[in-house]
Protein backbone atom coordinates (compact mmCIF):
# COMPACT_ATOMS: atom_id res chain seq x y z
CA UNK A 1 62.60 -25.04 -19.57
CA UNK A 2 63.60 -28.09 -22.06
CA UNK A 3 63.68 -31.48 -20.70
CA UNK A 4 65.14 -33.52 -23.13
CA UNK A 5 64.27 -36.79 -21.88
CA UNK A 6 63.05 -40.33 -23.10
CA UNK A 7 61.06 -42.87 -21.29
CA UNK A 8 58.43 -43.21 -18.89
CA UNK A 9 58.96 -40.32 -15.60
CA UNK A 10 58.23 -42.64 -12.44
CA UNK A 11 59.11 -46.38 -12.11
CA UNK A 12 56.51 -48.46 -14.34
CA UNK A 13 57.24 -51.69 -13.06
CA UNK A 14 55.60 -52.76 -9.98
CA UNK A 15 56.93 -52.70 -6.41
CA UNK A 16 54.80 -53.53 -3.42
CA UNK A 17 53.75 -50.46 -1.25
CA UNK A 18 51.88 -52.78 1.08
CA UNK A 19 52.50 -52.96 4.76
CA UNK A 20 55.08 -55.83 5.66
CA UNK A 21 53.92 -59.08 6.19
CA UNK A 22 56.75 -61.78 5.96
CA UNK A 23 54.12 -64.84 5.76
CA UNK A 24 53.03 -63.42 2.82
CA UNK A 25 56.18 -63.39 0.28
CA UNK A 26 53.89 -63.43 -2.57
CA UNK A 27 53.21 -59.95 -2.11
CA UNK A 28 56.70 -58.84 -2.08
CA UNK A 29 60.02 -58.62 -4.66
CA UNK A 30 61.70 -61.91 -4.58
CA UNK A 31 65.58 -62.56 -5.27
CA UNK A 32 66.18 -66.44 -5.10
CA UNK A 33 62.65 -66.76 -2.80
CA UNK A 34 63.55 -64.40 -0.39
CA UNK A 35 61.61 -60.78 -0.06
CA UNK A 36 63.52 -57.33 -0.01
CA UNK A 37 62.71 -55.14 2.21
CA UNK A 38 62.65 -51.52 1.84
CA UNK A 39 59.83 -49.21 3.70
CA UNK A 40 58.58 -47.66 0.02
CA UNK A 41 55.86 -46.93 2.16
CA UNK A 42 57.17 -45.34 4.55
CA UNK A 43 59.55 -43.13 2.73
CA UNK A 44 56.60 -41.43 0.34
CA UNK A 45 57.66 -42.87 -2.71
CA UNK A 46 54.03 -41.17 -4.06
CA UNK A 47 54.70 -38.10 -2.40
CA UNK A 48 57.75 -37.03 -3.62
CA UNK A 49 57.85 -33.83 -6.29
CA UNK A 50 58.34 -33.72 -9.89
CA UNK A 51 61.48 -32.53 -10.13
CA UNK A 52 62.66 -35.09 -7.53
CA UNK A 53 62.56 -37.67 -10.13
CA UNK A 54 66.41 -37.52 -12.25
CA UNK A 55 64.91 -36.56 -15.44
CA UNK A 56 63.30 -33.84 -14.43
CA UNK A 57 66.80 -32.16 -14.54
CA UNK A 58 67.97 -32.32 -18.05
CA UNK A 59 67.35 -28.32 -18.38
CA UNK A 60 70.08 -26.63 -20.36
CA UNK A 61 69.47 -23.66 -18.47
CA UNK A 62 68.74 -24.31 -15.28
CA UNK A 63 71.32 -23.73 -12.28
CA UNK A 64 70.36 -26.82 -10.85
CA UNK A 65 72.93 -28.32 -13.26
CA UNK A 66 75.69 -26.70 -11.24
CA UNK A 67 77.59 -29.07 -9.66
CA UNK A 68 78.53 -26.04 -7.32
CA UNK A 69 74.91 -26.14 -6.16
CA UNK A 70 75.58 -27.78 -3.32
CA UNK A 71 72.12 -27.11 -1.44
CA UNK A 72 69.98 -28.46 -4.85
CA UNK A 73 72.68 -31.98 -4.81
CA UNK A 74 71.50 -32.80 -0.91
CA UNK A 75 68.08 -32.29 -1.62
CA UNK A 76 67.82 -33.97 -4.99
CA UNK A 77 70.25 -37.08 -3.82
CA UNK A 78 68.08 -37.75 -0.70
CA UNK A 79 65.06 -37.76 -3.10
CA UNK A 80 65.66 -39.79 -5.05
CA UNK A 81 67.75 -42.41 -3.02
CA UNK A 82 64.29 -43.32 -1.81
CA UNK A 83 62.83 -44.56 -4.90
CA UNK A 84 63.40 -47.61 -6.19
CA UNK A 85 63.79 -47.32 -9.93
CA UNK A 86 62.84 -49.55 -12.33
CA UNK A 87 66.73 -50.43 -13.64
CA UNK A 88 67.72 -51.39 -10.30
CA UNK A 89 64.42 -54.11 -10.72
CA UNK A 90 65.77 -55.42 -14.04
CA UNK A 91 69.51 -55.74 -12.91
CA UNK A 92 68.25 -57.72 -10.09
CA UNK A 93 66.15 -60.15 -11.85
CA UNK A 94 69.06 -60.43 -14.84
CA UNK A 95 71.77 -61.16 -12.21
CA UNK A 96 69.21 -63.64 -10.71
CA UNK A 97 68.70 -65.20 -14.12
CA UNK A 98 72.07 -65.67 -15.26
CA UNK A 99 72.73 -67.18 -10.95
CA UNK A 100 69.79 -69.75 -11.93
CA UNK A 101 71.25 -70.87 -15.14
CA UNK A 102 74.42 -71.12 -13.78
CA UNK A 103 76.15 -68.43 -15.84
CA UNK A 104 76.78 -66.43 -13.16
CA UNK A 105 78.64 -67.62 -9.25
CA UNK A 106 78.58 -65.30 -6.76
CA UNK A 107 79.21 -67.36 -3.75
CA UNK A 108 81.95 -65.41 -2.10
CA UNK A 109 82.54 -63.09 -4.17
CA UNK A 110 82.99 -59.13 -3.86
CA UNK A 111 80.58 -56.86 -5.02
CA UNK A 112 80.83 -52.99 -4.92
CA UNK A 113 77.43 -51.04 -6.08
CA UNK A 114 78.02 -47.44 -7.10
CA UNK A 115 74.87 -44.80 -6.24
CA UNK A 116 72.86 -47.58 -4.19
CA UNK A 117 69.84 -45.65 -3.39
CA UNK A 118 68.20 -48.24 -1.42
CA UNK A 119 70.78 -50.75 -2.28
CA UNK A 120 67.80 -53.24 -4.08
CA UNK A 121 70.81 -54.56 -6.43
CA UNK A 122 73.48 -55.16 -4.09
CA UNK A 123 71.31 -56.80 -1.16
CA UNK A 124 70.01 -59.25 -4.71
CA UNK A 125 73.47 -60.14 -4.56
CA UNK A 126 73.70 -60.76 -1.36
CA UNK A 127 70.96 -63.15 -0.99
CA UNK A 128 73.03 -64.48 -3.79
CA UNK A 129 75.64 -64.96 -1.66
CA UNK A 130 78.35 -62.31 -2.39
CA UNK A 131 79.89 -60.13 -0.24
CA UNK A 132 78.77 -56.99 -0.69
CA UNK A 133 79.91 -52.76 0.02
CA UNK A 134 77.06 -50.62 -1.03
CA UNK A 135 77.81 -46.99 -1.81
CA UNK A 136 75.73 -43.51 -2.38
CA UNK A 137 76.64 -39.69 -1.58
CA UNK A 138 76.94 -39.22 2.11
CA UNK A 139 73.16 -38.19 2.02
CA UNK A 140 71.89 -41.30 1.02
CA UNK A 141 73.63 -43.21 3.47
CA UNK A 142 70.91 -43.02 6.39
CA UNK A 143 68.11 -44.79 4.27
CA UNK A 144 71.24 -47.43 2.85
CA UNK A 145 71.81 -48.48 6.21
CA UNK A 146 68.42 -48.78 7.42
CA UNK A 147 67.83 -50.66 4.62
CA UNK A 148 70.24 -53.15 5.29
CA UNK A 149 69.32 -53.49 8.87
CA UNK A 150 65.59 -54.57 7.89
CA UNK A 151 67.09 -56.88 5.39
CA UNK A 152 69.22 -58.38 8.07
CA UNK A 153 72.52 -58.99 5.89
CA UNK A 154 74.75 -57.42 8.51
CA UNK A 155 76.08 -61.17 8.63
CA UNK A 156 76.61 -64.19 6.76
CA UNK A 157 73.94 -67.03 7.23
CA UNK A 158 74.40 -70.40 5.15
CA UNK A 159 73.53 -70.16 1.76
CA UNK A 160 73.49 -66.10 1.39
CA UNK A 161 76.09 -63.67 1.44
CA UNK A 162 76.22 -59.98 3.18
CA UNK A 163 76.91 -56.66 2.97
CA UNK A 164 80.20 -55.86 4.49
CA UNK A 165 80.11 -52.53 3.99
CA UNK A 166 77.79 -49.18 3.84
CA UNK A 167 79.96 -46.55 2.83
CA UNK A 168 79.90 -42.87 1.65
CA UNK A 169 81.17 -42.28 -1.73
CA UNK A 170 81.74 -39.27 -3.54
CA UNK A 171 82.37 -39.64 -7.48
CA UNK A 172 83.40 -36.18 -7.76
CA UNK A 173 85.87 -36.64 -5.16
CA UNK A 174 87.20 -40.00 -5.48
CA UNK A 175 91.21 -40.07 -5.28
CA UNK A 176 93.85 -42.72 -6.60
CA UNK A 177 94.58 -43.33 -3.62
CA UNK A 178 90.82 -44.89 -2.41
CA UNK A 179 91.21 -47.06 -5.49
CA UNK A 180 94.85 -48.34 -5.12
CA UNK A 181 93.75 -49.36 -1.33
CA UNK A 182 90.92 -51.41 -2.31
CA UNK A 183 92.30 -52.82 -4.80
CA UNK A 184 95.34 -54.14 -3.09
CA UNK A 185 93.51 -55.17 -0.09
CA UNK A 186 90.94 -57.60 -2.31
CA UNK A 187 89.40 -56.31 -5.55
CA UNK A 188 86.17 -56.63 -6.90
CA UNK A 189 84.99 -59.08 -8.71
CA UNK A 190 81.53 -57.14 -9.75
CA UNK A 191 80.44 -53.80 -9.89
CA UNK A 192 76.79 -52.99 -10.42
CA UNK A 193 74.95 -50.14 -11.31
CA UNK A 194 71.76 -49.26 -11.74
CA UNK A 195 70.13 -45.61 -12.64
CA UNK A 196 73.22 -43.69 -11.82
CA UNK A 197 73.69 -41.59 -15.20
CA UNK A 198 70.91 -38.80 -15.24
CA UNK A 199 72.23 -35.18 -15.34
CA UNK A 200 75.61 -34.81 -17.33
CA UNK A 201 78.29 -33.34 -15.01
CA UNK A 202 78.37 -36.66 -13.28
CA UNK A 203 78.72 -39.32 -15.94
CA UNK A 204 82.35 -38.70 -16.81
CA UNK A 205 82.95 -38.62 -12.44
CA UNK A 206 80.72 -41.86 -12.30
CA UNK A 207 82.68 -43.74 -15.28
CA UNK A 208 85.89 -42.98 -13.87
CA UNK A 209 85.24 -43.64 -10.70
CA UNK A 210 84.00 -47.66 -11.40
CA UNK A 211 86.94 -47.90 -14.33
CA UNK A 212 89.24 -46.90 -11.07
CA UNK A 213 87.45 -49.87 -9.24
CA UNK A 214 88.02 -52.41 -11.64
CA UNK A 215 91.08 -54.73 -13.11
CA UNK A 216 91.08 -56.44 -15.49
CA UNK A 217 89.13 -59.53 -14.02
CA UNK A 218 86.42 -57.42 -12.65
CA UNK A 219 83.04 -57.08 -14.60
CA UNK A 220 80.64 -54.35 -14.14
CA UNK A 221 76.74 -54.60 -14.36
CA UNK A 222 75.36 -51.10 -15.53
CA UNK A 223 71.16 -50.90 -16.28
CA UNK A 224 70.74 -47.44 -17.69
CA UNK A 225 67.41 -45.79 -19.08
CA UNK A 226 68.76 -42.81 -21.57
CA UNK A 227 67.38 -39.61 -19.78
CA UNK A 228 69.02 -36.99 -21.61
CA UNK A 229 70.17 -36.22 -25.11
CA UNK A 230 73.74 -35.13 -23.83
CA UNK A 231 74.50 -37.78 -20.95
CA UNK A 232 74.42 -40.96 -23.69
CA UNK A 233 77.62 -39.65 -25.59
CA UNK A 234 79.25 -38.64 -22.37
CA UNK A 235 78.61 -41.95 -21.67
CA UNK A 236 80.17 -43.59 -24.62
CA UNK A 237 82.89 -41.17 -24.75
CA UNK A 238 83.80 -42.18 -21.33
CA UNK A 239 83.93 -45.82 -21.32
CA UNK A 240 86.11 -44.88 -24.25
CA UNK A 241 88.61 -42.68 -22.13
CA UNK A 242 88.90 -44.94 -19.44
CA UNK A 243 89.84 -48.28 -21.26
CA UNK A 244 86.39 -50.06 -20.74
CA UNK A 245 84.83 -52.16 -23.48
CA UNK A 246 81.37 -53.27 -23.41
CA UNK A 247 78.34 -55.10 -24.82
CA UNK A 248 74.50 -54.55 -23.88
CA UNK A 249 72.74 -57.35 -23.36
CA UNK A 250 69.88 -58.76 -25.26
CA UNK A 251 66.39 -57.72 -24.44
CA UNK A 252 65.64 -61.58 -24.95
CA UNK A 253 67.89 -62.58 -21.98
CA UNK A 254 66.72 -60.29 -19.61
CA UNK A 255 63.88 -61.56 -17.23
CA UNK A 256 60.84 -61.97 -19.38
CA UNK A 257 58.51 -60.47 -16.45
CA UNK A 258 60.86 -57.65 -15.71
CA UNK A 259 62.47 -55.86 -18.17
CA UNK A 260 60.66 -52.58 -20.35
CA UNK A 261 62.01 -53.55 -23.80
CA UNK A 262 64.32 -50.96 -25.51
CA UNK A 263 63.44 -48.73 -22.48
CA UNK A 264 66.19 -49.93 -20.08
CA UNK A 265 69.04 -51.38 -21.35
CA UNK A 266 71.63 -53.56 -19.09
CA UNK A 267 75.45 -53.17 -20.06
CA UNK A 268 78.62 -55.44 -19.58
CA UNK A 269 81.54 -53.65 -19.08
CA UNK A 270 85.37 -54.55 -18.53
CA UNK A 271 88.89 -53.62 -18.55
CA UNK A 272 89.65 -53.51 -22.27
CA UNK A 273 93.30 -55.61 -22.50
CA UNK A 274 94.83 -53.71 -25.58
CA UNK A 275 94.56 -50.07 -23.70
C-alpha cells in the first residue's frame, strides 16, 4: 500500500473532549462567545481506526477507491462525519475574524455547507447570524441533526441566525434540476467547505456540485489540507472546468491561534464573469 499523503493524520489543533458544562465556556470552542456543541466525547473521536481518518485512503491500489464500493462509502462517511477536523476549526475562526473586523456581514444571509460532518462551520455561521442548510451523504445526517438540536439553532433568537435546513446531499448524484430550484427560490450567498477533498473520485463531483450552487454573487469558503498527490490537480483542473476563479488567503489573516501554517490553506472562490 502507498499513501501518498502530506500533513499531520488526526486533527492537531485542540478541541475539548470534556464533559459539558455550559458555566464553564472557557473550556469549550467559542464562535462570537458562544460554545459549540458537539458530543466528541461521546462519538469516540479516540476510538475510531486508522483508516477511518480520509488520508488513510490515498492507495492507488486499493478497491476502497471504488466509488462502486458502496458498503466501504457508508462506513468510511459515518467515520469520519464524527470528527471534527482541524480545517473546519480554521474556517470558523477566519469567518469569525473577517465578522469582527467588519469585512464580512452575515446577518441574514444564506449559507449552504457542503460535507458538514458535524456541521462546526455552518452552526459558526449561524451564531453569526446567517441562515443556514447544512449538508453530508445521507449517512452523516443522524449525527448533523443531533448536532444541531444540542446547539439549539432550530430557530432564530435575536442577534444569531439558524439552520434552516439539515439535508441529505449526494455529490455524485446531484441533478440540474436541485440546483435550478434553489437557486430560483433564494440563492446563496456563501458556501463553505471544510475537509471535503480527500480521495480523488469525488473532487471533480464535489467542485461541480458547489459551482452548480453558486451565481455569480455567491462566494464560497473552501479550507483544504492537500491529502493526496492526485486530488490537488483534480482540484485545480476543476475550478478550471466549472468557471470558478479563486485566491487563497494569507496565512497572516487567518486567526493567529488557529490556523497550522502552510498545512491548511483557506480558498475564495467565485463565479468567474468572462466564462
Amino acid at each position: 500500500m502507498v499513501l501518498l499523503i502530506t500533513g499531520p493524520r488526526w486533527p492537531a489543533l485542540k478541541w475539548n473532549l470534556s464533559d459539558f458544562n455550559e458555566d464553564s465556556k472557557d473550556e469549550f470552542f467559542l464562535i462570537n462567545g458562544h460554545p459549540i456543541f458537539t458530543h466528541e466525547k461521546e462519538l469516540e473521536h479516540t476510538s475510531l481506526s486508522l483508516d477511518s481518518s480520509p488520508e488513510a485512503h490515498q492507495d492507488n491500489n486499493s478497491q476502497n477507491q471504488n466509488p462502486l464500493n458502496k458498503d466501504f462509502d457508508r462506513e468510511h462517511t459515518t467515520n469520519t462525519s464524527k470528527v471534527v477536523w482541524d480545517s473546519s476549526i480554521v474556517l470558523s475562526k477566519y469567518i469569525e475574524t473577517l465578522v469582527a473586523l467588519s469585512k464580512l456581514d452575515l446577518n441574514s444571509k444564506r449559507v449552504l455547507e457542503l460535507g458538514a460532518g458535524k456541521g462546526v462551520v455552518g452552526i459558526a455561521c449561524a451564531i453569526l447570524g446567517a441562515t443556514v442548510t447544512l449538508s453530508d451523504a445521507p449517512e452523516a445526517i443522524p449525527t448533523l441533526s443531533e448536532v444541531v438540536r444540542l446547539n439549539k439553532l432550530n430557530a432564530s433568537i435575536p442577534s444569531r441566525g439558524c439552520i434552516e435546513r439539515v439535508v441529505a446531499l449526494d455529490w455524485i448524484s446531484c441533478s440540474q434540476e436541485i440546483f435550478a430550484e434553489d437557486l430560483a427560490h433564494s440563492p446563496f450567498d456563501f458556501i463553505v467547505a471544510s475537509d471535503v477533498i480527500w480521495v480523488d473520485w469525488l473532487v471533480e463531483p464535489l467542485i461541480k456540485t458547489l459551482a452548480g450552487f453558486m451565481n455569480q454573487t455567491t462566494i464560497a469558503y473552501l479550507a483544504y489540507q492537500q491529502r493526496g498527490a492526485r486530488c490537488h490537480p483534480l482540484f485545480l483542473k476543476s475550478m478550471q472546468e466549472n468557471g470558478l476563479k479563486y485566491n487563497i488567503i494569507p496565512f497572516q489573516d487567518l486567526h493567529p491561534q488557529y490556523q497550522l501554517g502552510d498545512t491548511i490553506a483557506v480558498y475564495r472562490l467565485e463565479k468567474d464573469s468572462i466564462v
